[in-house]
Protein backbone atom coordinates (compact mmCIF):
# COMPACT_ATOMS: atom_id res chain seq x y z
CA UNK A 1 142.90 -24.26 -74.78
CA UNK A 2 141.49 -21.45 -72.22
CA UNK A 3 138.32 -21.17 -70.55
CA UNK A 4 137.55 -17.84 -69.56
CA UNK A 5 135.23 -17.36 -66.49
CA UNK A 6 132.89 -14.79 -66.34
CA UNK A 7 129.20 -13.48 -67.00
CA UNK A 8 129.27 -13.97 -70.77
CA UNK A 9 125.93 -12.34 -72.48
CA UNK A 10 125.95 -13.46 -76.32
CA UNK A 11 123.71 -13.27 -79.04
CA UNK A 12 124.12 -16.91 -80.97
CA UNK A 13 121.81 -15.74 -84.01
CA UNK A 14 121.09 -12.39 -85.50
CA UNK A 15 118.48 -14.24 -88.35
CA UNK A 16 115.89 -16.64 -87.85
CA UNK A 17 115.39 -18.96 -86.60
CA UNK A 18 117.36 -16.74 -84.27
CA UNK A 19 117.65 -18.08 -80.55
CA UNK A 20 117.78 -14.40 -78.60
CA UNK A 21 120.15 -13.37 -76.50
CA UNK A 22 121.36 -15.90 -74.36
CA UNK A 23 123.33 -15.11 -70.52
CA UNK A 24 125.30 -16.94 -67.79
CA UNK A 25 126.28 -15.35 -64.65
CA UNK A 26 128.69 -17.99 -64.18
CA UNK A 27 129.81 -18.49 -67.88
CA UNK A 28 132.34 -20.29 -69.50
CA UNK A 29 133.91 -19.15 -73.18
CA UNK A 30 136.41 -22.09 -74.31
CA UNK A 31 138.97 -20.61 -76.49
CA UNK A 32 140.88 -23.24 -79.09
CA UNK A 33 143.70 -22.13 -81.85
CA UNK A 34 141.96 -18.34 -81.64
CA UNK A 35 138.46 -19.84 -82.31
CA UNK A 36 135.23 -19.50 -80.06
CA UNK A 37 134.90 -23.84 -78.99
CA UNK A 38 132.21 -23.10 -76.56
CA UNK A 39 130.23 -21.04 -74.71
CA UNK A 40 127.83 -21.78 -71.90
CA UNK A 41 127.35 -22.44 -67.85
CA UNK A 42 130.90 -22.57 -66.81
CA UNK A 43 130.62 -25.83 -65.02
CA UNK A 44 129.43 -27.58 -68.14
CA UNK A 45 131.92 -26.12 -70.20
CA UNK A 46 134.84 -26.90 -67.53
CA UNK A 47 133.81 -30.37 -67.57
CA UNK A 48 133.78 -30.90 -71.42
CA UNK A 49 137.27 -29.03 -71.40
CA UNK A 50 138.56 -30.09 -67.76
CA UNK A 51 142.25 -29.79 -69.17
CA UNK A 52 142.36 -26.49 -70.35
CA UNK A 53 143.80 -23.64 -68.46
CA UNK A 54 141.19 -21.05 -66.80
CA UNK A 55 141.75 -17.47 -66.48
CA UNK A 56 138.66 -16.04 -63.90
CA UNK A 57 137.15 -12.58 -64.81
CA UNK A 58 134.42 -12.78 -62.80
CA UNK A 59 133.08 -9.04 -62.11
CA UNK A 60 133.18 -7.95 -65.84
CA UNK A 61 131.48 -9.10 -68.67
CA UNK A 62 132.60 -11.51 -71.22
CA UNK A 63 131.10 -10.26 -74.95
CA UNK A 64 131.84 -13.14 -76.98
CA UNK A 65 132.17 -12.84 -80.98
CA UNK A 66 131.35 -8.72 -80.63
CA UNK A 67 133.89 -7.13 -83.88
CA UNK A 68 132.89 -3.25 -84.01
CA UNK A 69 133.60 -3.22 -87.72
CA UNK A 70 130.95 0.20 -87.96
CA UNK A 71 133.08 3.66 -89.13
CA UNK A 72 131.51 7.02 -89.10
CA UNK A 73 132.48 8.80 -92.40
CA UNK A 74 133.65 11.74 -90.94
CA UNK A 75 136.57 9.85 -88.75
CA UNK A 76 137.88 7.61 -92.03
CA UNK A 77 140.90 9.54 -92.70
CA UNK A 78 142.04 9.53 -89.12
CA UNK A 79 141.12 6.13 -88.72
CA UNK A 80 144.45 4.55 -86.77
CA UNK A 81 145.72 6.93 -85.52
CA UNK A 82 145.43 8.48 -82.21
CA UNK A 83 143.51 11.33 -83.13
C-alpha cells in the first residue's frame, strides 16, 4: 500500500445525493492492489494505514479517480499516435 501526500481536490458523487466537491490541503490518497482505499486529511488516513509507504507531492495537486475518456471526432483516426 502507498499513501500519496498532497492537496487532493475530488468529487466523491456526480448524482444525488451527490456530496460536492470535497478538498484537503494536506490530503492523503491510500492506494491498495491499483484501487483508490482512501482518501481524506492525510493524518487520518496515515493513521488508518500507518504501515504503508508514503510518497510526498506536496506542491501539486492530487486528482483522484479523474479518466479523460472524452475524444473529439475530428482527432479519432490519429488517436495514439503522436500526431
Amino acid at each position: 500500500m502507498i499513501v500519496l501526500r498532497g492537496t487532493i481536490f475530488h468529487a466523491p458523487g456526480f448524482h444525488p445525493p451527490a456530496s460536492g466537491l470535497k478538498s484537503y490541503v494536506d490530503g492523503g490518497l491510500a492506494i491498495a492492489d491499483g484501487r483508490i482505499a482512501a482518501c481524506g486529511d492525510y493524518e487520518a488516513v496515515l493513521r488508518a494505514h500507518p504501515h504503508a509507504t508514503v510518497r510526498d507531492l506536496r506542491g501539486g495537486y492530487l486528482l483522484p479517480g479523474l479518466i479523460d475518456t472524452h475524444v473529439h471526432y475530428p482527432q479519432i483516426r490519429i488517436l495514439g499516435s503522436f500526431g
